[in-house]
Structures are given as C-alpha cells and as structure tokens.
N, C-alpha and C. Protein backbone atom coordinates (compact mmCIF):
# COMPACT_ATOMS: atom_id res chain seq x y z
N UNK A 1 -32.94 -125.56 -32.09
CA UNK A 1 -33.11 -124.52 -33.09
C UNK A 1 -32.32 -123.28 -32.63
N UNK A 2 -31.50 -122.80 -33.76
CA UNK A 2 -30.69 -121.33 -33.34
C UNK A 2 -31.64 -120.31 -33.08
N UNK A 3 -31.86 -119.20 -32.55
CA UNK A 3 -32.82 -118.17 -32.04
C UNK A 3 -32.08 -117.20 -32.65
N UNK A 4 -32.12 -116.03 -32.34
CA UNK A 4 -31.46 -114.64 -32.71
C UNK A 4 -30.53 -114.34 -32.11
N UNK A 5 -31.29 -114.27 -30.44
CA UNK A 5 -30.70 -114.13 -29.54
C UNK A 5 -29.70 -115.06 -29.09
N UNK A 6 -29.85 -116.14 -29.78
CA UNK A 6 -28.74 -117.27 -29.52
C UNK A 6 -26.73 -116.50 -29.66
N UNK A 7 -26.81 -115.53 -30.89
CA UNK A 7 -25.60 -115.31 -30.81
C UNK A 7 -25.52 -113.67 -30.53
N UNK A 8 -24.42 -113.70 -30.35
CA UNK A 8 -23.67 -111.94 -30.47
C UNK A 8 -22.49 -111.77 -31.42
N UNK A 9 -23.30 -110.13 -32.17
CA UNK A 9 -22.54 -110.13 -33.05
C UNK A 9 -22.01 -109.10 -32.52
N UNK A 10 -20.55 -109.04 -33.49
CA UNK A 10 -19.24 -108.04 -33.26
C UNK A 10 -19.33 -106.89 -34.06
N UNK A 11 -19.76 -105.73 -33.61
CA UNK A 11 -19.60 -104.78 -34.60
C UNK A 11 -18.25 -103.90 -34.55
N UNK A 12 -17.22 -103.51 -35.77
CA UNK A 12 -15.97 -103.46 -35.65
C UNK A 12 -15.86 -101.61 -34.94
N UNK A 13 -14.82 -101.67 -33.84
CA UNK A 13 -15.19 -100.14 -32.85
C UNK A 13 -14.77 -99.06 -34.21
N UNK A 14 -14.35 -99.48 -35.32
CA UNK A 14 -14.08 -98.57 -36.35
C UNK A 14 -15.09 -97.90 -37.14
N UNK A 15 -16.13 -98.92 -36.97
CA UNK A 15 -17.69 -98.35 -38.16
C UNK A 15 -18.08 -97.53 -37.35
N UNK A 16 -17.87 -96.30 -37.59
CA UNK A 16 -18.51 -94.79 -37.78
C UNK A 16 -19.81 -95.01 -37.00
N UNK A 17 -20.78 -95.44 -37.95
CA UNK A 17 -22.17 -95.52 -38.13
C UNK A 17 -22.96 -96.57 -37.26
N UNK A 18 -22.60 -97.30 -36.09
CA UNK A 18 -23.01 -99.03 -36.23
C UNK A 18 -24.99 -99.18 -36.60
N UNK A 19 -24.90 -100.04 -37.11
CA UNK A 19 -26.28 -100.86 -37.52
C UNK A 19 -27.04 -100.92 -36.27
N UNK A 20 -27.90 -101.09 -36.06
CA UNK A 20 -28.86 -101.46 -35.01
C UNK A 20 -29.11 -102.33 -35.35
N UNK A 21 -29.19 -103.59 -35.23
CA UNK A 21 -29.54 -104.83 -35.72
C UNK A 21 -30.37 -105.92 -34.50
N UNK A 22 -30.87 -105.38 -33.67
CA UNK A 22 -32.36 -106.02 -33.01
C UNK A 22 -33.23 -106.82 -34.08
N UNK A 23 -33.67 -107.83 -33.20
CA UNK A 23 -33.01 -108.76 -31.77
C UNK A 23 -31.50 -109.24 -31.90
N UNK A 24 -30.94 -108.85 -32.78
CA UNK A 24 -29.55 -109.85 -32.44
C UNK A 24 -28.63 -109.05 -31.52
N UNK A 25 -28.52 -109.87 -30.24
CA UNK A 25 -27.57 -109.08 -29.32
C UNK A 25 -26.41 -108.76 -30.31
N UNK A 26 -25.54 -107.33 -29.85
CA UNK A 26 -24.31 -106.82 -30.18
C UNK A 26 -23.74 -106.38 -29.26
N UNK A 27 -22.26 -106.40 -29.83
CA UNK A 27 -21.62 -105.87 -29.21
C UNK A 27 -20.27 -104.98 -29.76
N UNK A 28 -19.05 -104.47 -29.16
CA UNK A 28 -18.40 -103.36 -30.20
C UNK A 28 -16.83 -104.29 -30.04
N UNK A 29 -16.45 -104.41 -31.07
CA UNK A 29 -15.25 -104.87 -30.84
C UNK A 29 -13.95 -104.42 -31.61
N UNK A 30 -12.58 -105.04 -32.04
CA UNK A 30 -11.63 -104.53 -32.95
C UNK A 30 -11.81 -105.54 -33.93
N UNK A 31 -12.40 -105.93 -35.29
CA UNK A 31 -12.39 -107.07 -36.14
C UNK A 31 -11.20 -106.71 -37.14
N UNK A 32 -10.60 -108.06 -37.42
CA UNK A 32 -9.20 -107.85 -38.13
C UNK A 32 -9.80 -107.50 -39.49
N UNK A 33 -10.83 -107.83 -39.90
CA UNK A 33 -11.42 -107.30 -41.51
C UNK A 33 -13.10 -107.40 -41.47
N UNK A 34 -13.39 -106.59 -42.14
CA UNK A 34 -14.92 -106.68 -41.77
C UNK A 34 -15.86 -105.28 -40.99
N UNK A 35 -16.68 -104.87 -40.98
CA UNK A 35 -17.65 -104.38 -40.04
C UNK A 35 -18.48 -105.25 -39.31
N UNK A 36 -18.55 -106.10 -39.29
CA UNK A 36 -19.35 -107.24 -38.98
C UNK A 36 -18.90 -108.57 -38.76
N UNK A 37 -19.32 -109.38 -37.39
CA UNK A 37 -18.82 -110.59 -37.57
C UNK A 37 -19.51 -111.27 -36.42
N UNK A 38 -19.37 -112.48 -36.18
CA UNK A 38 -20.23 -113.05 -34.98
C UNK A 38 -19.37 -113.57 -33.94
N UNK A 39 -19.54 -113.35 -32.33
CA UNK A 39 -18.51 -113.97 -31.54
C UNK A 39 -18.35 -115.31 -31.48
N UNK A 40 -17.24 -115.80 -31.71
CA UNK A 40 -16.50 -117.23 -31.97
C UNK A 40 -16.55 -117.61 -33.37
N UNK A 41 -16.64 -116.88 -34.35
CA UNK A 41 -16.46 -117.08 -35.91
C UNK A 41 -16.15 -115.62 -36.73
N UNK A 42 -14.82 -115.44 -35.51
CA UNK A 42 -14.69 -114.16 -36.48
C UNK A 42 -13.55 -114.40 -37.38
N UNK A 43 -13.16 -115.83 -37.08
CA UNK A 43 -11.92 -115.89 -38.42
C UNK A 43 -12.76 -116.96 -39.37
N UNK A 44 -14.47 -117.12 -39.96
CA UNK A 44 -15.09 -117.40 -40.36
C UNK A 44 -15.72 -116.55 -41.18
N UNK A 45 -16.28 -115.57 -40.56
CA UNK A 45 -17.72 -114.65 -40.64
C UNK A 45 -17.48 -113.06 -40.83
N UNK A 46 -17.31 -112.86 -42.18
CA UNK A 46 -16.99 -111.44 -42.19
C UNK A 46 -18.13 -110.03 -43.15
N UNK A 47 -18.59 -109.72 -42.90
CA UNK A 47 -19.02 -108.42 -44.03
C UNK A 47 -18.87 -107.33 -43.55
N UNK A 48 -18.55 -106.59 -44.72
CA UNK A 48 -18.07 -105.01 -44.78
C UNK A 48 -19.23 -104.05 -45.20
N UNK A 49 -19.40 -102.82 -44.55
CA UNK A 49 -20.67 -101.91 -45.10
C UNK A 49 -20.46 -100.80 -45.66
N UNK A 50 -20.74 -100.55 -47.01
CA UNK A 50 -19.83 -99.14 -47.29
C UNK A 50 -21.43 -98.28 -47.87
N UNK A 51 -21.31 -97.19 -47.50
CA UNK A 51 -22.69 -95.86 -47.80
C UNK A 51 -22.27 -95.89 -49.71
N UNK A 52 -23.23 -95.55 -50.12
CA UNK A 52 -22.90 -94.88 -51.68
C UNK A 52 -21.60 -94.10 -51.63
N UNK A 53 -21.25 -92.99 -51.14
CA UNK A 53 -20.38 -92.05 -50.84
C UNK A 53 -18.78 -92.99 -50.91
N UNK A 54 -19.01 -94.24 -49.28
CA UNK A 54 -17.95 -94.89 -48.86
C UNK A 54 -17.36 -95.94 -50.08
N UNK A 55 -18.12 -96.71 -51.07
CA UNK A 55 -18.13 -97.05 -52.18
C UNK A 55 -17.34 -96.71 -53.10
N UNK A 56 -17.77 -95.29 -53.48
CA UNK A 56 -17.26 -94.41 -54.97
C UNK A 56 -16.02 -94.06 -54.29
N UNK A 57 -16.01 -93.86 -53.17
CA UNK A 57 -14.53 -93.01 -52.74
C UNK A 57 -13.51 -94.48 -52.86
N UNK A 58 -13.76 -95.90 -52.32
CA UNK A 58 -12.71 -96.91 -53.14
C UNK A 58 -12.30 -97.43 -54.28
N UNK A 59 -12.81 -96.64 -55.23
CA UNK A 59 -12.85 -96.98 -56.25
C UNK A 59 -11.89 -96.53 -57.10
N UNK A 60 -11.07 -95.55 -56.07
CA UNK A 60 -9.82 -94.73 -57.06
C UNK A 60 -8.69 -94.39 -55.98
N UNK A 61 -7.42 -94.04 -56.51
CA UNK A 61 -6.70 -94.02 -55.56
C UNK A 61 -6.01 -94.44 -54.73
N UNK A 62 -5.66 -94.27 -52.97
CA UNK A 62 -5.14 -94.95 -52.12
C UNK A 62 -6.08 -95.63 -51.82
N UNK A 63 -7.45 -94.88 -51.73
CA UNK A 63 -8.81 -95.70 -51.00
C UNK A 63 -8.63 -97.25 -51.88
N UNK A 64 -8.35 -97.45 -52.69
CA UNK A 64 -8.90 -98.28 -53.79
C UNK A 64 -7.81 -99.17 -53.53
N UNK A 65 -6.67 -99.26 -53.31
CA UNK A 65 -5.33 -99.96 -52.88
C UNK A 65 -5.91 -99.95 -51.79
N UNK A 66 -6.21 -99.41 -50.79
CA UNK A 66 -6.75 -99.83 -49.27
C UNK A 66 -7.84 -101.17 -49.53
N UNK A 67 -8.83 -100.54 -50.26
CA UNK A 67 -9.92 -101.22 -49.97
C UNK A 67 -9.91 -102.85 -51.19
N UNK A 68 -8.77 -103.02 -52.24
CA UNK A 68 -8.79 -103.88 -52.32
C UNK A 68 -7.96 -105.01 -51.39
N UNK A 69 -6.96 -104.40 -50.78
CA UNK A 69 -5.94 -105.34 -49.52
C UNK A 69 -7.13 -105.88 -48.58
N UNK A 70 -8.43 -105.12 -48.72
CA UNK A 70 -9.54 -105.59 -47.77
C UNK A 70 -10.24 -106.88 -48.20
N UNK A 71 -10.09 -106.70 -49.76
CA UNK A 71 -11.17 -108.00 -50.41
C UNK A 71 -10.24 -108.70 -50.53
N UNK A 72 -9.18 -108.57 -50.74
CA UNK A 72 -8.02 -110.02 -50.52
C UNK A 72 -8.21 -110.48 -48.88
N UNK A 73 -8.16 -109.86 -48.00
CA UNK A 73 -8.31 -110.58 -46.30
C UNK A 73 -9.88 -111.15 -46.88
N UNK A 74 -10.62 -110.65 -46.94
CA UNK A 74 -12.54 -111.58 -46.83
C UNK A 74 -12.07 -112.76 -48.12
N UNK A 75 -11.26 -112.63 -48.75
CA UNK A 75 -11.20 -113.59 -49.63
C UNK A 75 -11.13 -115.04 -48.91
N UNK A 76 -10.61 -115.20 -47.65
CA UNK A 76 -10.04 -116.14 -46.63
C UNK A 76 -10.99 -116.06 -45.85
N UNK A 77 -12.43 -115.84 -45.62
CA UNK A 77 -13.36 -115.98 -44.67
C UNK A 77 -14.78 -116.84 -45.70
N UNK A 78 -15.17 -117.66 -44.80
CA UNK A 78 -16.06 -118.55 -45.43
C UNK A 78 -17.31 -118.13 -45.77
N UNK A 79 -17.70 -117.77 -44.83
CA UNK A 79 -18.85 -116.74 -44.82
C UNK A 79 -18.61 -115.15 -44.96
N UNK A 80 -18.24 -114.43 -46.11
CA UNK A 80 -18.14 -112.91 -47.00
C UNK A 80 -18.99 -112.26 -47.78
N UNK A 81 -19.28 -111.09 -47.44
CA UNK A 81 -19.78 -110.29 -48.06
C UNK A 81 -19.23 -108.98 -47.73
N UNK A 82 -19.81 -107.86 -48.57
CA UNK A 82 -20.30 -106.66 -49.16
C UNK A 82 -21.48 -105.92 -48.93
N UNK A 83 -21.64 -105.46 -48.23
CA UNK A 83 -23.22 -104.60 -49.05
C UNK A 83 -23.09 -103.02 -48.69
N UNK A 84 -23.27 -102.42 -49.83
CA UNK A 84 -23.29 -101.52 -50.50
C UNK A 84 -24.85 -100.85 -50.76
N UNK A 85 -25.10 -99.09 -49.52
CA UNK A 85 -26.25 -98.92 -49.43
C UNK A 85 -26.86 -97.91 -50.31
N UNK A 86 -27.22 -98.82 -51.82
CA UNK A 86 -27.22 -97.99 -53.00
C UNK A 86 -28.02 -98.97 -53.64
N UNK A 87 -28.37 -98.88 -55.13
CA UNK A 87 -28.83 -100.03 -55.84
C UNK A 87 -28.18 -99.65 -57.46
N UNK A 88 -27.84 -100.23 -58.17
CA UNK A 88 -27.24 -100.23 -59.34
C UNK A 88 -28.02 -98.82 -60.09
N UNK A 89 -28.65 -98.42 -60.16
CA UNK A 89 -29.35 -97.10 -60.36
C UNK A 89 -28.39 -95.54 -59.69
N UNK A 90 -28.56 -96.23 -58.90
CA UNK A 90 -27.50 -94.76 -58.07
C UNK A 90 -25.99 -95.07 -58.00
N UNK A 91 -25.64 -96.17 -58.27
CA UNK A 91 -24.33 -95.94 -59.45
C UNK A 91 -24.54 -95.87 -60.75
N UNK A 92 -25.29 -95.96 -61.35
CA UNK A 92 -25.20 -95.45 -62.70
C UNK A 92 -25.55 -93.74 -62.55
N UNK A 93 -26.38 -93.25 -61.46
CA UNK A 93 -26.29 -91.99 -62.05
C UNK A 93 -25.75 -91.18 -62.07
N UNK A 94 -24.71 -91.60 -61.06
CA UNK A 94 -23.02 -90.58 -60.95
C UNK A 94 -23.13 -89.18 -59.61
N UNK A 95 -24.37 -89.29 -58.39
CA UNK A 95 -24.75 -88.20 -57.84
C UNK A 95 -23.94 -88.20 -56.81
N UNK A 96 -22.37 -87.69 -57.09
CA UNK A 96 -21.64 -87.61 -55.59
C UNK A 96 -20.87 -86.57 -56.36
N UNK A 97 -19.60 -86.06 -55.21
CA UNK A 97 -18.81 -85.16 -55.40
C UNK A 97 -17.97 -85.13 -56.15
N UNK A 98 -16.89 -86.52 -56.28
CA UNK A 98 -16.41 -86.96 -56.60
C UNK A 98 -16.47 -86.89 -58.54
N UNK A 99 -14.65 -86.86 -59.04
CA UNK A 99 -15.06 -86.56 -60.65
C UNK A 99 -15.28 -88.00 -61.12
N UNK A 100 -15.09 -89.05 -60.09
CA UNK A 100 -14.99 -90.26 -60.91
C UNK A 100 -16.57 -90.81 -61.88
N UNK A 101 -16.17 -91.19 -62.86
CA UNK A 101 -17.12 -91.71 -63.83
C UNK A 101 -18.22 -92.50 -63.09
N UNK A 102 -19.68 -92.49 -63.66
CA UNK A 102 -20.39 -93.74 -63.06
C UNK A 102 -19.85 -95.00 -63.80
N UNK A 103 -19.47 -95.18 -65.06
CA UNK A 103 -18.90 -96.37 -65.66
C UNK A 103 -17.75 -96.78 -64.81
N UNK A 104 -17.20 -95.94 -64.66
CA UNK A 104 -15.54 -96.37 -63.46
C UNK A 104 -16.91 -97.17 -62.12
N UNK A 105 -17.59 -96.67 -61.43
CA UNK A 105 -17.71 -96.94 -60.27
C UNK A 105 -18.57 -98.49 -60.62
N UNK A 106 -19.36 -98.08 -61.70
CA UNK A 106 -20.41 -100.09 -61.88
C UNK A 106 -19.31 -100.91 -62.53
N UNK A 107 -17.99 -100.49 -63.41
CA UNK A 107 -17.22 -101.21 -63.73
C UNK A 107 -16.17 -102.03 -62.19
N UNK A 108 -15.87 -101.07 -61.35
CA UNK A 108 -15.43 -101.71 -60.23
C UNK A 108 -15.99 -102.57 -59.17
N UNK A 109 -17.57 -102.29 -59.27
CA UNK A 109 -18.40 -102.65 -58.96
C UNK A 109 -18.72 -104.70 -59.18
N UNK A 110 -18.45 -104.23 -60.67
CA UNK A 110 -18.60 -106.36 -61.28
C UNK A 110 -17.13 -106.58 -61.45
N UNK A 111 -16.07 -105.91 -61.71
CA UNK A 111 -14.30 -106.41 -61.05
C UNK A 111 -14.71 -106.74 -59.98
N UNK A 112 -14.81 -106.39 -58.97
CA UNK A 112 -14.65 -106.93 -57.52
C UNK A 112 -15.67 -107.95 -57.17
N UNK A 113 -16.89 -108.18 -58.05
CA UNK A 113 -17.65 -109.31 -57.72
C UNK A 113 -17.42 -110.64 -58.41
N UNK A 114 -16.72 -109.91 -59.57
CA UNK A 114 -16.07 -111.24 -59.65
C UNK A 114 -14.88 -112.17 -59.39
N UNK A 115 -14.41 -111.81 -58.12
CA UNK A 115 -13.53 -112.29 -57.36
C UNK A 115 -13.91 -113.39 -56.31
N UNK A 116 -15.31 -113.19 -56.85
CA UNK A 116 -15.83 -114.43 -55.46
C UNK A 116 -16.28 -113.64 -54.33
N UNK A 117 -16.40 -112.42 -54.44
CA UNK A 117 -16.93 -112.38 -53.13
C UNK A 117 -18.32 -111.35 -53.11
N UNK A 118 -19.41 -111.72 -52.55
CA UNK A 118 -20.47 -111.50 -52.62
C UNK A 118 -20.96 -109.81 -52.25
N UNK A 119 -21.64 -109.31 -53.32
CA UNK A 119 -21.68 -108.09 -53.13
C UNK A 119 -23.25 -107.54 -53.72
N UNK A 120 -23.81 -106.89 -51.91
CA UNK A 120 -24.88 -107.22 -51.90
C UNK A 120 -25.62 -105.10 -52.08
N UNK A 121 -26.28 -104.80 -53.10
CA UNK A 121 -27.00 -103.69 -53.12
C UNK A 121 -28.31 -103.54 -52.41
N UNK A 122 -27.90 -102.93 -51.35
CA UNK A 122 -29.01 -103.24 -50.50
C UNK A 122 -30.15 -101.71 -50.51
N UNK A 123 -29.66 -100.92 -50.97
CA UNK A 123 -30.75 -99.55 -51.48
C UNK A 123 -31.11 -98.54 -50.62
N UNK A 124 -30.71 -99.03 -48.78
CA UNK A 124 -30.47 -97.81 -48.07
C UNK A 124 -30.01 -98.75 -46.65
N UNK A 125 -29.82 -97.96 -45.58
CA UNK A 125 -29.16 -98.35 -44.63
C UNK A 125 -30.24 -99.60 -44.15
N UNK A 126 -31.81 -99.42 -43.86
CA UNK A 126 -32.75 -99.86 -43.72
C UNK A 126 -32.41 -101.14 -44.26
N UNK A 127 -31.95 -101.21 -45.90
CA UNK A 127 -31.76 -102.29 -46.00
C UNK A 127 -30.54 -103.13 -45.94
N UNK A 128 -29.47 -102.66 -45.66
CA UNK A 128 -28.49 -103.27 -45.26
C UNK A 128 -28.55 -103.77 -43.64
N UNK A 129 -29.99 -102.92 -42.83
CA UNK A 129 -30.07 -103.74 -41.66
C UNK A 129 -30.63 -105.29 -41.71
N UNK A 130 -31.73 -104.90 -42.52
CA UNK A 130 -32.43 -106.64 -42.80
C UNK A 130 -31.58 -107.38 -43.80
N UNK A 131 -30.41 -107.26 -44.36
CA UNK A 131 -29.74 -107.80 -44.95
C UNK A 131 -29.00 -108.68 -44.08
N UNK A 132 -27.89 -107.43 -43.34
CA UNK A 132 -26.95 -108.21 -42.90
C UNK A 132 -28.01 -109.34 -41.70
N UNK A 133 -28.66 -108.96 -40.91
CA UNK A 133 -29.36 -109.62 -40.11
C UNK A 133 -29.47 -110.74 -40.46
N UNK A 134 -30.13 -111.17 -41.70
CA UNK A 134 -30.59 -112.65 -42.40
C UNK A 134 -29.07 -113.26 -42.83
N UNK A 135 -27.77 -112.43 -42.98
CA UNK A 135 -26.85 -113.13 -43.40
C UNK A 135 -25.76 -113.51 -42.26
N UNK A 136 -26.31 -112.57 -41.14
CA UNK A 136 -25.07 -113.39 -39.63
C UNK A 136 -25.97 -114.52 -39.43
N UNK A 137 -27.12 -114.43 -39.50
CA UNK A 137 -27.79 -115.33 -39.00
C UNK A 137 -27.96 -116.89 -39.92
N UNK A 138 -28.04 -116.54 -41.04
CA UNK A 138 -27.62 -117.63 -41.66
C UNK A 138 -26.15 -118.48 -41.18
N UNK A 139 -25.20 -117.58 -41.37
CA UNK A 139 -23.81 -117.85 -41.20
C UNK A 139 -23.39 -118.56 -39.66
N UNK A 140 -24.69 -118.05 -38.93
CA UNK A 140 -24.14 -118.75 -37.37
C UNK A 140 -25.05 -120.04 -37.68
N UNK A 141 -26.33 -120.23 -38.18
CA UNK A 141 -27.03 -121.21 -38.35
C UNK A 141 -26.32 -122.52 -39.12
N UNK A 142 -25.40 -121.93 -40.37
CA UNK A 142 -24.89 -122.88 -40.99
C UNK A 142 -23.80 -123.85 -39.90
N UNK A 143 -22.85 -123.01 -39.38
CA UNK A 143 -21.86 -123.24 -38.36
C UNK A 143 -22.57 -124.56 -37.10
N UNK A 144 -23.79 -123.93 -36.71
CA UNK A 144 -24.32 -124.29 -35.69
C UNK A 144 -24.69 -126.23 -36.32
N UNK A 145 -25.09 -125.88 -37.35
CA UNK A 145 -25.83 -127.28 -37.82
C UNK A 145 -24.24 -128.14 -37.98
N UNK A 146 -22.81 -127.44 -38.74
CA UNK A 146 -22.12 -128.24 -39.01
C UNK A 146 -21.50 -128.93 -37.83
N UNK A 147 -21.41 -128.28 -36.39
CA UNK A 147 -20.80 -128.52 -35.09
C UNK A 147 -21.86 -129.49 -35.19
N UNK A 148 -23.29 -129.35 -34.69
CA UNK A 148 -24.31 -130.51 -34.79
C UNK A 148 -24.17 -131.61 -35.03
N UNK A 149 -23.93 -131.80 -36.18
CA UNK A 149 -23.44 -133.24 -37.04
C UNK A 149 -22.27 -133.81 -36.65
N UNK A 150 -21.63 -133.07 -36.57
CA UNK A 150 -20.00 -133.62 -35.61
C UNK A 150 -20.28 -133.80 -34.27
N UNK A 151 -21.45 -133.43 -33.78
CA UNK A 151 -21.13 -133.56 -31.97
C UNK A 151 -22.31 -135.34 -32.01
N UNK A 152 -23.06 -135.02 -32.97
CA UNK A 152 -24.28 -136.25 -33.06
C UNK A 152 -23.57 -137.30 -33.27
N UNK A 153 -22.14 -137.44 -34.38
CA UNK A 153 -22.02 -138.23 -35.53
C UNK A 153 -20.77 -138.86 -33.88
N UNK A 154 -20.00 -138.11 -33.49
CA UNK A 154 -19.18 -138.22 -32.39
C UNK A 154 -19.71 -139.13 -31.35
N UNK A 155 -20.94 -138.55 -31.06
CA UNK A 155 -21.68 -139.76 -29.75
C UNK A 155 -21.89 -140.94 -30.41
N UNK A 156 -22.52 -141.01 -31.42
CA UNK A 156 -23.37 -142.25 -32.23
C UNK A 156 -21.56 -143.19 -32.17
N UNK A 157 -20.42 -142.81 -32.54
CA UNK A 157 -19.33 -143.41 -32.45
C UNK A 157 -19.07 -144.33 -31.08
N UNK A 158 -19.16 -143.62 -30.21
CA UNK A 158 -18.77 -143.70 -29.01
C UNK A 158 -19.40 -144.77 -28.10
N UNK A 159 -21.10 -144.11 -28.71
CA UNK A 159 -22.18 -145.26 -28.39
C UNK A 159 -21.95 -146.50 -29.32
N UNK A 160 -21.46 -146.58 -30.27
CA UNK A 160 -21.61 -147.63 -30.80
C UNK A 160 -20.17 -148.80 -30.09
N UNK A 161 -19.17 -147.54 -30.04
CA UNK A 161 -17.79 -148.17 -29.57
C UNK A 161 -18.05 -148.85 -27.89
N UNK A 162 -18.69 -147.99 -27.20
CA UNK A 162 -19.53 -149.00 -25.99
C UNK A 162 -20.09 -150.31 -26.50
N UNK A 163 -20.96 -150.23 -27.06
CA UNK A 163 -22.00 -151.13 -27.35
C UNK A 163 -21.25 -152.32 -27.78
N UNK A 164 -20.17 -152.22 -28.22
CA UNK A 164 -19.01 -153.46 -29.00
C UNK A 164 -18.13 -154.01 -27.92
N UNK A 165 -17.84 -153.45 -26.41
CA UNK A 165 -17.07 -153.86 -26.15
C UNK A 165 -17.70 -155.18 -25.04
N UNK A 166 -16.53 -155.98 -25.05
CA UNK A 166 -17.56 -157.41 -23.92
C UNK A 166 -17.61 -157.15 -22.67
N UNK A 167 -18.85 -157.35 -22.54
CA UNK A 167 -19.24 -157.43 -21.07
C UNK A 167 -18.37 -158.25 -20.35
N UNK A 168 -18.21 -158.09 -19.00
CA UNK A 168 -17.59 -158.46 -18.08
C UNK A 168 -18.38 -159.58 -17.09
N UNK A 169 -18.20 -160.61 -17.30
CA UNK A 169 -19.08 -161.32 -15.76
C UNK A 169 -18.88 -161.81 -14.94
N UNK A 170 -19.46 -161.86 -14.41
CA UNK A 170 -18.61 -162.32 -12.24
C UNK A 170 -18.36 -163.61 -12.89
N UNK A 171 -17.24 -163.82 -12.17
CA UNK A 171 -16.94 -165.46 -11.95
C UNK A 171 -16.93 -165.96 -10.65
N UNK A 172 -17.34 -167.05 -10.54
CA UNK A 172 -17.29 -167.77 -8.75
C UNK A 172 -15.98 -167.78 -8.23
N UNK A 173 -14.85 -167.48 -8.99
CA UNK A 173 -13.52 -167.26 -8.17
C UNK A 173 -13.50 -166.11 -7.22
N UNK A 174 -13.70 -165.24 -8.18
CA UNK A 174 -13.64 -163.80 -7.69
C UNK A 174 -14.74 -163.85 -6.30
N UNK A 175 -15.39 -164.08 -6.25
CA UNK A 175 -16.69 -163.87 -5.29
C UNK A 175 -17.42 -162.57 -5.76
N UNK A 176 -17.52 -162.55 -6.77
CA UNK A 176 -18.64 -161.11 -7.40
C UNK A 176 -20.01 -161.61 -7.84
C-alpha cells in the first residue's frame, strides 16, 4: 500500500507562496511546468496554483500569452491540473483591481477547461491544500499500481518461463 510519506513532492523554487502540504514529505525544486509535481514523475505529474488575483491577471495580455504557452506544456503531462483559489462566485463578482470584465475572466475560465485540462476551484488556499494533496497522491498511487502490474505480470513470465524449461538429469556417464 502507497502511504503519504511514501513519496516526495517537488514544489517549483518559483511559487512565491509554497503549500504546506503535511504529511507529504516536500521538497523545493526547478519544475519545467507546474507548481507541483512528485519526484520521479515530473515529466508525468504536473499542477499549477494560481490565487484569484494570479488568475484574472492571465487572462489578458502578455500574462495570458504566458500563461496559455503554460497549458499547452501540461497539455503533455498525464496527470494535469489547475486549481484556482476562488469558487465561480468570486469570478463572477469581478472584486479585483484589474478593469477586466467578470464575463472575460468565467469566459476564460471554461476556454481553457475545455482544452482537456482539469481545472479545479478550490475556494481558498486551505483548499487547494487538501486538494492538491488527494491529487499527488492519487497520481503517485495510480503510477505505483501501474509499475505493480508490470513488475507482478514480469515475474509470473519468468516464473512461468523457468517452470517450462527441462530439467536436467545426471546420467551414469557423467558420474553425477
């Protein structure tokens, strides 16, 4: 059975903010896309964390050319997400600095989810901790079971490829 503590995750040395995400050991690293990722599936395992604020500000602009070149890279990771520490309420009500529309920001909001890649409103940081938590952990669990089956399915081969081959028996020439 995978534990928590079984893996370590990569938090990218770029996120500002990092998560506290206990029990799962961490650690700080450079991830090629992502805030998030797990060691030995980081060209697997990616999610990105953006505040309400970090959100509305990609939604226009260079940010927005930045931050879609970002959902094209997670487009190529198996395990992707998003989460976004807001809930569809606080993009609709438009409470930032910024002149952009709340329709611009929930309209970019379902554009970019419907690209395939999973985009999760998690309603404050709190919950983007128990979010991402249940989703590295899924993502190393899935990994873990598929190596499983290949390392089980591998012996059962091997054992079986023993089991086929002929025994050898002394003969009275030999003196064995």
């Amino acid at each position: 059975k995978l534990d928590y503590t079984d893996m370590l995750v990569i938090g990218d040395t770029r996120e500002q903010r990092p998560l506290d995400l206990a029990p799962l050991r961490t650690t700080r690293g450079t991830l090629r896309t992502g805030d998030y990722s797990i060691f030995g599936l980081e060209k697997s395992v990616a999610y990105e964390r953006k505040s309400l604020a970090d959100f509305v500000a990609c939604c226009y602009g260079d940010n927005r050319t930045r931050f879609e070149a970002e959902l094209d890279r997670l487009m190529a990771y198996e395990n992707r997400g998003i989460l976004i520490e807001a809930t569809m309420v606080d993009l609709m009500a438009g409470h930032w600095r910024s002149r952009i529309k709340p329709e611009s920001v929930v309209g970019s909001y379902f554009a970019w989810s419907y690209m395939g890649i999973p985009i999760y409103l998690t309603g404050s940081r709190d919950g983007s901790i128990v979010a991402l938590r249940k989703l590295l952990y899924d993502s190393a669990k899935k990994r873990w079971l598929e190596l499983s089956r290949f390392f089980f399915a591998t012996a059962e081969r091997q054992q079986a490829a023993v089991s086929s081959r002929p025994r050898k028996t002394s003969s009275p020439k030999d003196g064995r």
